[in-house]
Protein backbone atom coordinates (compact mmCIF):
# COMPACT_ATOMS: atom_id res chain seq x y z
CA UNK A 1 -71.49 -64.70 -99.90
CA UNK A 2 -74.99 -64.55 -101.66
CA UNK A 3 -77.16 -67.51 -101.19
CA UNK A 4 -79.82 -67.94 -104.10
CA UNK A 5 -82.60 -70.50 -103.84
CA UNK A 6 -83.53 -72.53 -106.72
CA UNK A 7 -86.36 -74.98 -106.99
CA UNK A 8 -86.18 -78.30 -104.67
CA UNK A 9 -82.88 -79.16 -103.41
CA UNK A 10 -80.37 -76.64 -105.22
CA UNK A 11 -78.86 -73.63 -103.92
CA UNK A 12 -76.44 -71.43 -105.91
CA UNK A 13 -73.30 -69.33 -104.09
CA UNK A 14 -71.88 -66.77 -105.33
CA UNK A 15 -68.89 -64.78 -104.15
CA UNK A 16 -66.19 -62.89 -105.52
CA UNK A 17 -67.24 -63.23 -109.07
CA UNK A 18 -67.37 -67.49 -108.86
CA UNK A 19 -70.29 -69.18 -108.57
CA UNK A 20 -70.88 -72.59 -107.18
CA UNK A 21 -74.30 -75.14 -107.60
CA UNK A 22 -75.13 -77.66 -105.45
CA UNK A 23 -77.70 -80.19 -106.56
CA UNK A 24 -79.30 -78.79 -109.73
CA UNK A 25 -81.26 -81.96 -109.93
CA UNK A 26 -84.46 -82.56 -112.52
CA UNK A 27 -87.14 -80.59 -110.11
CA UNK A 28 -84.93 -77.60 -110.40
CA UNK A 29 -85.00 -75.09 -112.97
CA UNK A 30 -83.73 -76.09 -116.49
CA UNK A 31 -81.10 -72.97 -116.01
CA UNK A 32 -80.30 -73.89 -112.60
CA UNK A 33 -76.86 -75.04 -113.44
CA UNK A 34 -76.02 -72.80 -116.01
CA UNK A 35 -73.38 -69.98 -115.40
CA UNK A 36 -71.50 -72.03 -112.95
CA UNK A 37 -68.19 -72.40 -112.39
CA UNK A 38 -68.28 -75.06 -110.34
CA UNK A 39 -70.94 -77.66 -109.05
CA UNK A 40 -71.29 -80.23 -106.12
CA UNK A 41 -73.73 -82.97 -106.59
CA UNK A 42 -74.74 -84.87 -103.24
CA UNK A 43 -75.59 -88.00 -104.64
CA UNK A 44 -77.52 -89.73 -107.60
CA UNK A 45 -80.97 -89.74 -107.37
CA UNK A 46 -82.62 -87.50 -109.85
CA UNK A 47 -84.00 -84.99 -108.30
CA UNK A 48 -80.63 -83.93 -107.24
CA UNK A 49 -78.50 -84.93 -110.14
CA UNK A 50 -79.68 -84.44 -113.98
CA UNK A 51 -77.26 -84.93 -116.28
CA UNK A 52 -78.97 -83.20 -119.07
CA UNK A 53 -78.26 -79.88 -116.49
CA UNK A 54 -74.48 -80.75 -116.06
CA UNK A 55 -74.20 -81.23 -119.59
CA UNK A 56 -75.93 -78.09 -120.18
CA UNK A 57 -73.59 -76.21 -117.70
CA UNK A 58 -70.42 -77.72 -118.64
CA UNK A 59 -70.72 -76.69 -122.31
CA UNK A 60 -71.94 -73.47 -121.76
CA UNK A 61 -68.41 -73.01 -119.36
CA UNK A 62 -65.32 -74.86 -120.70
CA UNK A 63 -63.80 -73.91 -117.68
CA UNK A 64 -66.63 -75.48 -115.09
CA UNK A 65 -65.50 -78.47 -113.05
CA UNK A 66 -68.12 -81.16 -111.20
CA UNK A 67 -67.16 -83.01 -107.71
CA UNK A 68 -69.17 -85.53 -106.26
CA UNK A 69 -69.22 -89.35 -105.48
CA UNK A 70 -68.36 -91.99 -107.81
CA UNK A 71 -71.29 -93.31 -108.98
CA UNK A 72 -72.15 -90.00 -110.23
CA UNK A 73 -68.80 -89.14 -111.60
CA UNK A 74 -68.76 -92.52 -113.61
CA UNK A 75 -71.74 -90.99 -115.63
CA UNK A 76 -69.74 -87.69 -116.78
CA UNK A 77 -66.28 -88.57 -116.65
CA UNK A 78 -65.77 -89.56 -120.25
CA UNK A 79 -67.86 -86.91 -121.33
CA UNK A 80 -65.39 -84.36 -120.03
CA UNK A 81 -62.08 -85.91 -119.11
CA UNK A 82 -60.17 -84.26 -116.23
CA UNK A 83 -63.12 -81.80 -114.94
CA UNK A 84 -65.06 -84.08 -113.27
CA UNK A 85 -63.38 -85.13 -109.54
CA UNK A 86 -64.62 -88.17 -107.22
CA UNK A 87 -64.82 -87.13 -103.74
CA UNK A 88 -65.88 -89.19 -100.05
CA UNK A 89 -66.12 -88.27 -96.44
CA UNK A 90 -63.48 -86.68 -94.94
CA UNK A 91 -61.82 -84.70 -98.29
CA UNK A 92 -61.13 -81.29 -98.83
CA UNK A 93 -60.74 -79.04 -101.86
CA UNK A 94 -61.16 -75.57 -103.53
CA UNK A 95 -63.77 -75.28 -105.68
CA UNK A 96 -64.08 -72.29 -108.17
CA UNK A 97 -62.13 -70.03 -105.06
CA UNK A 98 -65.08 -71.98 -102.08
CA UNK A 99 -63.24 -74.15 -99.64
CA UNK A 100 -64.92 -77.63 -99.09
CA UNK A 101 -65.20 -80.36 -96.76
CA UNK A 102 -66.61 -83.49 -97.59
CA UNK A 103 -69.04 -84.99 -94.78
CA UNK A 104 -71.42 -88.00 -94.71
CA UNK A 105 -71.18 -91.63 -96.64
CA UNK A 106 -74.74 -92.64 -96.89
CA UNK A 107 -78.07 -91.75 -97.63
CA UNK A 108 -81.16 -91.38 -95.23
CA UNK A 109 -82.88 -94.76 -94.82
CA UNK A 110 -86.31 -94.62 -97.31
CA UNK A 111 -87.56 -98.24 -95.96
CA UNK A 112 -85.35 -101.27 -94.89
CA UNK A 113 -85.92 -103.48 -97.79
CA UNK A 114 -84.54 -100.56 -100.02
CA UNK A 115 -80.67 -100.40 -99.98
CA UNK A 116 -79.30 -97.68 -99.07
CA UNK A 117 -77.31 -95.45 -101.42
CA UNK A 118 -73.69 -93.49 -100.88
CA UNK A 119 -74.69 -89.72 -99.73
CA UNK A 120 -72.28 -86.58 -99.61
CA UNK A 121 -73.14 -83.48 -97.99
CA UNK A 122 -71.15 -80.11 -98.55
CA UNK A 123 -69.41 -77.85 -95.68
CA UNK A 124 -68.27 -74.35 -97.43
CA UNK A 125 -66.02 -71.70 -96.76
CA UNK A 126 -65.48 -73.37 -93.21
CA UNK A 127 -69.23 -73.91 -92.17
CA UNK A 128 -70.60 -70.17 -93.90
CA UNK A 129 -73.17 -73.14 -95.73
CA UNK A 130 -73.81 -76.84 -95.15
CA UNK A 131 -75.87 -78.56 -97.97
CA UNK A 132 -76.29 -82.50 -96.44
CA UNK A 133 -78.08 -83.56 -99.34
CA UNK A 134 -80.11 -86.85 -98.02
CA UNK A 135 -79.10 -86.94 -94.94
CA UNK A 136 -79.01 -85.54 -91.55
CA UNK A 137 -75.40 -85.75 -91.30
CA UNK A 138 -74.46 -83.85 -88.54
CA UNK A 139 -70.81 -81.98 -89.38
CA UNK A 140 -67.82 -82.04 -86.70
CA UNK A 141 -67.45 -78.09 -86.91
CA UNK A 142 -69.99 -75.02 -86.36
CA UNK A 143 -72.03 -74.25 -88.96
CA UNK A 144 -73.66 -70.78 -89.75
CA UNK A 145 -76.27 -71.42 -92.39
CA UNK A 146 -77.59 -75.32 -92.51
CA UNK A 147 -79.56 -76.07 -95.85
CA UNK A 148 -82.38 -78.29 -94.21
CA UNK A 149 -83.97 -81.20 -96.16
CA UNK A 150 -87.31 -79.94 -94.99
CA UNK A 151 -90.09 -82.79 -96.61
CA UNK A 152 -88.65 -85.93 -97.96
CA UNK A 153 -90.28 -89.78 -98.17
CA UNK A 154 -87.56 -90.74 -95.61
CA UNK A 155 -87.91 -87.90 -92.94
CA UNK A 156 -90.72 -86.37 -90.29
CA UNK A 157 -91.01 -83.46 -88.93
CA UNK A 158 -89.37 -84.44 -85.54
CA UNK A 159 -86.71 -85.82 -87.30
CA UNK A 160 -86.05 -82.64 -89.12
CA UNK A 161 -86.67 -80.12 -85.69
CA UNK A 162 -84.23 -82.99 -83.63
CA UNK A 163 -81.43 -82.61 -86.60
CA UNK A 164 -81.73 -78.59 -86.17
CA UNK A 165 -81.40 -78.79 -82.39
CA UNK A 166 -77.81 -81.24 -83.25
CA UNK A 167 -76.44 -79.14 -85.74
CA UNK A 168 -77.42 -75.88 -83.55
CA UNK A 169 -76.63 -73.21 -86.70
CA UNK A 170 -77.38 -69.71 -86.79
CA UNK A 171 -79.93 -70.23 -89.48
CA UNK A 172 -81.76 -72.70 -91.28
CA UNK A 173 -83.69 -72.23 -94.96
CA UNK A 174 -85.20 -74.91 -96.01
CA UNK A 175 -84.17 -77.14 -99.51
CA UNK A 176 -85.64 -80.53 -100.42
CA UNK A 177 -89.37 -79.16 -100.19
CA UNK A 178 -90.85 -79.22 -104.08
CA UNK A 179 -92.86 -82.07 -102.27
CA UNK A 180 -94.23 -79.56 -99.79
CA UNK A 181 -97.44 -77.71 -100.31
CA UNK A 182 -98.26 -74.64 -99.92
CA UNK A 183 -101.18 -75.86 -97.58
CA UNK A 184 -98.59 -77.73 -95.22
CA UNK A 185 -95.74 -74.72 -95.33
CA UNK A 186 -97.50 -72.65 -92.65
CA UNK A 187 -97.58 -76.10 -90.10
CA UNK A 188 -94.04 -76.94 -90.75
CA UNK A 189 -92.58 -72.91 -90.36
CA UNK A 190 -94.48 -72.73 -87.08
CA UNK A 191 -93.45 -75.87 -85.73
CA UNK A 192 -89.66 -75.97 -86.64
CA UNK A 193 -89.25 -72.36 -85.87
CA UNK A 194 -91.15 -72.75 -82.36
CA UNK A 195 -89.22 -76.08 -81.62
CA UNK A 196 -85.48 -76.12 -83.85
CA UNK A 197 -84.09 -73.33 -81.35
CA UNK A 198 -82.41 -71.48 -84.63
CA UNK A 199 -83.54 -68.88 -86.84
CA UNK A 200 -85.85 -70.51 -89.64
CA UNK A 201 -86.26 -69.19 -92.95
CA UNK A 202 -87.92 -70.18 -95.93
CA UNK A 203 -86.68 -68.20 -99.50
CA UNK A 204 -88.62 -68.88 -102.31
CA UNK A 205 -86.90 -70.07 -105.62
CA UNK A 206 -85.18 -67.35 -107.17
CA UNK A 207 -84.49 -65.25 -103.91
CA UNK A 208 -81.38 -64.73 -102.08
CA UNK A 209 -79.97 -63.75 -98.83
CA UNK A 210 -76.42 -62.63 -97.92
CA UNK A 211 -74.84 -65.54 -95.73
């Protein structure tokens, strides 16, 4: 499977000729989504979900199909009847030839006077990638590469080396970090590669890695 980085939190897989996006959201590239077959949003906040992007995608690909929650799914459904497919913790489906299980309900808390929203994260091909989207949802099975919300206004730094050392997977690159600059990168490499007991990586958007 090739794993390509795109800007922010979006990743695109690609493997036997199908390619799946997850969260081509509004800090991503304009393309991000385009070319897809299938695509996985996490949950609604825009720099994860842009609709102008799915539109974008599902026109260019009559045959593209969109799974994610429901308050998502209420904003496309009408647009393109029967390809876009609500999904919640705990379900499982085949996505443009990817197998996926559905893990996590709700999103990281920002502060405690801000309510907290309905969250998804992505297992694939039986825990090859994990995307957790806004969350450190921890999955109930191994997982290979983990997609690690790096810098976010509801996580630290021990929060993100801590959620490494649960998930223990054989390598970490980093997603959720258009908020990270370039002066900080260096402090948070050393850090969660000295301390998250996995093999760190950072790809920048528009390289890829076999997974």
């Amino acid at each position: 499977m090739k794993l390509t980085k795109k800007s922010h939190a979006c990743v695109r897989l690609d493997k036997d000729g199908q390619t799946l996006v997850i969260d081509p959201g509004e800090f991503s590239e304009e393309d991000a989504a385009l070319g897809a077959d299938a695509i996985l949003i996490t949950h609604e906040h825009p720099d994860h979900f842009d609709e102008f992007r799915l539109r974008a995608a599902m026109e260019n690909n009559p045959a593209a199909r969109i799974w994610t929650l429901r308050s998502v799914a209420e904003q496309l459904a009408a647009a393109f009847p029967g390809r876009v497919h609500t999904v919640g913790h705990g379900d499982t489906f085949t996505a443009a030839g990817f197998e996926v299980q559905v893990h996590g309900e709700l999103h990281a808390v920002i502060h405690p006077d801000i309510p907290r929203i309905t969250n998804v994260g992505y297992l694939v091909d039986g825990g090859r990638v994990f995307h957790p989207g806004d969350a450190l949802t921890v999955p109930d099975r191994p997982v290979e590469t983990l997609m690690l919300p790096v810098m976010a206004p509801w996580n630290k730094i021990s929060e993100v080396i801590d959620y490494v050392r649960e998930v223990r997977p054989q390598r970490a690159y980093d997603v959720h970090d258009a908020l990270l600059t370039d002066l900080a990168r260096p402090i948070y490499d050393r850090q969660i590669g000295a301390l998250g007991g996995t093999d760190h990586q950072r790809l920048t958007p528009g390289a890829s890695a076999e997974v």
